[in-house]
N, C-alpha and C. Protein backbone atom coordinates (compact mmCIF):
# COMPACT_ATOMS: atom_id res chain seq x y z
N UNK A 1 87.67 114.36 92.59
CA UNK A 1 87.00 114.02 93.82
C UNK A 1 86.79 115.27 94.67
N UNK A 2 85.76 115.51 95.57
CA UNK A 2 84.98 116.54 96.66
C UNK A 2 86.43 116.80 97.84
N UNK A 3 86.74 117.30 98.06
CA UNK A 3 87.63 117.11 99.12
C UNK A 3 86.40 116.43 100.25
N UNK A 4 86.79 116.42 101.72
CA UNK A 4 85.94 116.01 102.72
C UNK A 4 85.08 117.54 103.44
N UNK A 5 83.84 117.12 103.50
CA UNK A 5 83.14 117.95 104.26
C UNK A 5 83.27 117.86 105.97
N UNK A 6 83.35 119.45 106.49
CA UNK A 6 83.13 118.89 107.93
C UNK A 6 81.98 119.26 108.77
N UNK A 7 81.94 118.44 110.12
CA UNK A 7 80.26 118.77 110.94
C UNK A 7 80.78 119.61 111.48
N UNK A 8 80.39 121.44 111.27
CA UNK A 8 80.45 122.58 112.37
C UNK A 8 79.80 122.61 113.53
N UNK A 9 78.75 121.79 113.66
CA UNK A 9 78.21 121.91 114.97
C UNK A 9 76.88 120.96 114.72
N UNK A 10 76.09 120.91 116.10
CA UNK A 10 75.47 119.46 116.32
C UNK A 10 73.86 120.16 117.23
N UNK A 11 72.72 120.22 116.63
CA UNK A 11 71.78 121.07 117.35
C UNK A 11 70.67 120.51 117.92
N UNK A 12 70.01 119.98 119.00
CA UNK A 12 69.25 119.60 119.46
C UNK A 12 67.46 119.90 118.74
N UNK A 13 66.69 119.34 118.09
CA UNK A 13 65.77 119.39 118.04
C UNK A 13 64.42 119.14 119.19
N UNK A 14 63.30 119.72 118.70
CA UNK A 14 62.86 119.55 119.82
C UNK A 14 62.74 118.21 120.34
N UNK A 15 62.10 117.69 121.32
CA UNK A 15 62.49 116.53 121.98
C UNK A 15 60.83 115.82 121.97
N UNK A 16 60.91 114.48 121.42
CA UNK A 16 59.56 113.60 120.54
C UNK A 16 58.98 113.08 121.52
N UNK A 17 58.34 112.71 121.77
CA UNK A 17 57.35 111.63 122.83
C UNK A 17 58.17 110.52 122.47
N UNK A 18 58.28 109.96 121.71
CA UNK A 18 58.42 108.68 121.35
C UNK A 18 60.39 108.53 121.73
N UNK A 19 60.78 107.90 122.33
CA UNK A 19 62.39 108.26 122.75
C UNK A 19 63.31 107.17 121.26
N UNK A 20 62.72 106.50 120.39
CA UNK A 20 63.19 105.82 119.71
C UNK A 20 63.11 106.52 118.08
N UNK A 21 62.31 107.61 118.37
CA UNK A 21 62.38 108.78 117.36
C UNK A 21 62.95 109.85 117.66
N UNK A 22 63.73 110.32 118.00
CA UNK A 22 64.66 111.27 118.68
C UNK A 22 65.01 111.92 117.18
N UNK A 23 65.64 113.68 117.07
CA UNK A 23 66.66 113.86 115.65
C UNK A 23 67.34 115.07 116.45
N UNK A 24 68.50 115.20 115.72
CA UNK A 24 69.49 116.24 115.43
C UNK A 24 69.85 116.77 114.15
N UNK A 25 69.90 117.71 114.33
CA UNK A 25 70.42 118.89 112.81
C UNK A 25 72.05 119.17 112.99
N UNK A 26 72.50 118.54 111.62
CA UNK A 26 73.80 118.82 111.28
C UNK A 26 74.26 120.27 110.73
N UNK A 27 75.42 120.78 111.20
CA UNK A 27 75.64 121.99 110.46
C UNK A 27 76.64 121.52 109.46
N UNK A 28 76.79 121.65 108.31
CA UNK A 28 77.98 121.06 107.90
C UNK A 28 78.59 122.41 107.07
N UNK A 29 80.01 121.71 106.93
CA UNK A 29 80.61 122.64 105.66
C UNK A 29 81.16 121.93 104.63
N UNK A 30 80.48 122.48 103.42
CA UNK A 30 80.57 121.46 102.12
C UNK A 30 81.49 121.99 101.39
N UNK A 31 82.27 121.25 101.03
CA UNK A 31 83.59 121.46 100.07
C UNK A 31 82.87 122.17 98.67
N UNK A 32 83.62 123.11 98.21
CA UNK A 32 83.10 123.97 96.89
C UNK A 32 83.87 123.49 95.71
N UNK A 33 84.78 122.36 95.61
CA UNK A 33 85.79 122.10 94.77
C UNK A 33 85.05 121.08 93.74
N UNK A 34 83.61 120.98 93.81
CA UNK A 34 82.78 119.65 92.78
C UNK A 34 81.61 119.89 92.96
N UNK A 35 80.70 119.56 92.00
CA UNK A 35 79.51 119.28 92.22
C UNK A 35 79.08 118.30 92.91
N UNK A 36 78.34 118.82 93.99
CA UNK A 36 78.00 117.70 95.38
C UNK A 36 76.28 117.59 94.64
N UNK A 37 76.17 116.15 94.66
CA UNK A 37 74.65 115.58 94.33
C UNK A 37 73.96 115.37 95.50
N UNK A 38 74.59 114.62 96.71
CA UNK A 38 74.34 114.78 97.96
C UNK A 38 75.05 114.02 99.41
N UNK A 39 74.89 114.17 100.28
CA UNK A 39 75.38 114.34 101.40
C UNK A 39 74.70 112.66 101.72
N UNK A 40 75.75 112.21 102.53
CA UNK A 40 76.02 110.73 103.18
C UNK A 40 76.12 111.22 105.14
N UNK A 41 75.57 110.54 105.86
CA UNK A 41 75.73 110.91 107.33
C UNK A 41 75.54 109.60 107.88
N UNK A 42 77.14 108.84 107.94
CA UNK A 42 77.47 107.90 108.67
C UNK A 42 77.18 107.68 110.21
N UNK A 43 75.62 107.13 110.82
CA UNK A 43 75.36 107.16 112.39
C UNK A 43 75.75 105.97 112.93
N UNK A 44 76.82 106.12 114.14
CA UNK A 44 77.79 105.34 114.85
C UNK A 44 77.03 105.21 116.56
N UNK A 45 76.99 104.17 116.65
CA UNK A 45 76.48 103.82 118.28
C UNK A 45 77.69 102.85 118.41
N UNK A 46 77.76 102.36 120.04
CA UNK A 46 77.94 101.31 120.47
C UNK A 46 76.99 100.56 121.66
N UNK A 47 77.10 99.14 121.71
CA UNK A 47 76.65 98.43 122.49
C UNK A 47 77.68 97.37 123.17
N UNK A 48 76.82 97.28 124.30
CA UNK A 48 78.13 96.26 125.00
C UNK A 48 77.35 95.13 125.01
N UNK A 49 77.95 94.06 124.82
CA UNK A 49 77.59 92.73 124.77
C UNK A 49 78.29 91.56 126.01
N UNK A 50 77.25 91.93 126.79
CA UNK A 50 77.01 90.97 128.57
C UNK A 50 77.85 89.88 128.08
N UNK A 51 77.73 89.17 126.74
CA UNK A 51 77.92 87.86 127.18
C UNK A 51 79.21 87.28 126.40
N UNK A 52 79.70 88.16 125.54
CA UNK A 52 81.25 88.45 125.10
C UNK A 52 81.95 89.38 125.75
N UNK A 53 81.57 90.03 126.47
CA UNK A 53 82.22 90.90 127.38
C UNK A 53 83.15 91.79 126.14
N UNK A 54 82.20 92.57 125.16
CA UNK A 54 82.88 93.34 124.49
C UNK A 54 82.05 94.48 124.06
N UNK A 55 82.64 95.25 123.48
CA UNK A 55 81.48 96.85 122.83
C UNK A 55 81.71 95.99 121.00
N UNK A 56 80.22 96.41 120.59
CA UNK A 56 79.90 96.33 119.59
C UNK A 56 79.59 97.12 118.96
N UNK A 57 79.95 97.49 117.56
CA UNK A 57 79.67 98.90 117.04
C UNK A 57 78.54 98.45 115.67
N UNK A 58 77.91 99.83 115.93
CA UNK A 58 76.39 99.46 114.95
C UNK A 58 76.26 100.56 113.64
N UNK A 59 76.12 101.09 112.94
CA UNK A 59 76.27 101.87 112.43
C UNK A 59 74.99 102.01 110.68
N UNK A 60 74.85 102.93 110.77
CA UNK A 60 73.73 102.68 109.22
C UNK A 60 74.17 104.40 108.74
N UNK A 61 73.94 104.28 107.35
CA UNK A 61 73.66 105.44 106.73
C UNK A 61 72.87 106.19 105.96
N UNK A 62 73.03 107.65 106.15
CA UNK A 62 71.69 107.97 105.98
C UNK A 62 71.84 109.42 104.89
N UNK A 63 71.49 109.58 103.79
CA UNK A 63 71.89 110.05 102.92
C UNK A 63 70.22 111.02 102.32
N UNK A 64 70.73 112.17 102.02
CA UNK A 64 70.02 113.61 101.83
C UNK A 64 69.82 113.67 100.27
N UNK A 65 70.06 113.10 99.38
CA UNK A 65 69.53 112.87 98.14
C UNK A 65 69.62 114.85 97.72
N UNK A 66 70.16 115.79 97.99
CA UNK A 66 71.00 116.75 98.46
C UNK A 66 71.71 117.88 98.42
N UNK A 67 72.11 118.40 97.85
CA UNK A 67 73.27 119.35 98.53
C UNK A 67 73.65 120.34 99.43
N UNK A 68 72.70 119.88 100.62
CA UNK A 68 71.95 120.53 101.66
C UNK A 68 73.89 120.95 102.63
N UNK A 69 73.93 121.78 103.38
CA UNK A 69 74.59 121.99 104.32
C UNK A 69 74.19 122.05 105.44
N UNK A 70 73.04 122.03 106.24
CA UNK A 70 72.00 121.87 106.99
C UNK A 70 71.53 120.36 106.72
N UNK A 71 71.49 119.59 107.78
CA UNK A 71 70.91 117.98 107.71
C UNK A 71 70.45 117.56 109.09
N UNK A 72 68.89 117.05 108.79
CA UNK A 72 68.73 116.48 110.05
C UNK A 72 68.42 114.99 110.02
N UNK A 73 69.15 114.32 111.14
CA UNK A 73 69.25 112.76 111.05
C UNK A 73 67.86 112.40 112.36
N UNK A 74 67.21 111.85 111.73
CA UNK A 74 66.31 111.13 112.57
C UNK A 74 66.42 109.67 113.07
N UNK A 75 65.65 109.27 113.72
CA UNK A 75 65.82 107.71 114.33
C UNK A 75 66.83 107.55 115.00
N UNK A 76 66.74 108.45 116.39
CA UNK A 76 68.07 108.14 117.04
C UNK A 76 67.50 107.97 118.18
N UNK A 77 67.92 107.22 119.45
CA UNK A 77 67.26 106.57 120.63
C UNK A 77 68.02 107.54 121.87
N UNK A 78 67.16 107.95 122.20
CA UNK A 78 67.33 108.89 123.60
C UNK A 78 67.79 108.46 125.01
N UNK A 79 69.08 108.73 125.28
CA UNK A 79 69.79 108.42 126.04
C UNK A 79 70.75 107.52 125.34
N UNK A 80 71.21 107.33 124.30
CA UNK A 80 72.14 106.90 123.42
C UNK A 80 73.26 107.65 122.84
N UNK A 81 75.03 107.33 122.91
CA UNK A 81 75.79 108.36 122.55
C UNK A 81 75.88 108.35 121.29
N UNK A 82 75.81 109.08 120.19
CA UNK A 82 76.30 108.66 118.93
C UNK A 82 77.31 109.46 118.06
N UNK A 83 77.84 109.07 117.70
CA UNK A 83 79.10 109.73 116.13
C UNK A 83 78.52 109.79 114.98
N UNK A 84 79.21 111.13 114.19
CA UNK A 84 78.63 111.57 112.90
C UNK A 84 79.98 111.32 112.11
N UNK A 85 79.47 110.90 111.13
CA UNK A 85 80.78 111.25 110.09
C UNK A 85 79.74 111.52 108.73
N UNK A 86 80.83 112.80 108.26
CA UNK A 86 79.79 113.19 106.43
C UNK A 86 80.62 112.68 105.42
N UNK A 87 80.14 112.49 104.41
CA UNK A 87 80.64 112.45 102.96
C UNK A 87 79.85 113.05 102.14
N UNK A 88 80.64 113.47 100.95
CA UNK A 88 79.35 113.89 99.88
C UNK A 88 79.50 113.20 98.75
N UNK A 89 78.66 113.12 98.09
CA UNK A 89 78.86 112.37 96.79
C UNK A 89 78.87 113.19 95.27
N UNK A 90 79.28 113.17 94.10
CA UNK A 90 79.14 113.63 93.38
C UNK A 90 79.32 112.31 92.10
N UNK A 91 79.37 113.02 90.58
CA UNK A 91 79.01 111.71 90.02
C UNK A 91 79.69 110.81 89.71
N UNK A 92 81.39 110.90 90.20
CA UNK A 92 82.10 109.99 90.40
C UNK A 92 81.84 108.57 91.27
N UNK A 93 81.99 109.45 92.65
CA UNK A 93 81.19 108.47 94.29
C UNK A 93 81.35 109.21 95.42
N UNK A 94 82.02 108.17 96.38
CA UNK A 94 81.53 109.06 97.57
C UNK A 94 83.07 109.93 98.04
């Protein structure tokens, strides 16, 4: 198995007309211990829900088909906080 990759840093792209197309560029650092096929980028929001009076967490993933160390995640909504988490995959899994 890959050991875990980590996000070095988090870079603003330029900024879209459209606020529901928003992206950021990942810096990552990819483990050298396997052949990485490609990179997984777990995107984490929350929402609060008025009428349970609770935060709801939303999350999709979005994967580089890969072995990029550089990744940019698109479809992110402007003025929204979000969390990254990476994995990489090789031909075992993730």
């Amino acid at each position: 198995m890959p050991s875990a990759p980590a996000i070095l840093g988090i870079e603003d792209e330029a900024i879209e007309e459209d606020p529901q197309n928003q992206h950021v560029r990942l810096q990552l650092d990819l483990p050298q211990d396997a052949e990485i096929l490609s990179v997984q980028i777990r995107i984490i929001h929350f929402t609060y829900d008025d009428a349970r009076h609770k935060w709801k967490q939303h999350h999709r993933i979005f994967e580089t088909h890969t072995p990029e160390a550089s990744v940019t995640v698109t479809r992110l909504t402007a003025g929204r906080y979000y969390s990254f988490q990476a994995a990489v995959v090789n031909e075992v899994d993730e």
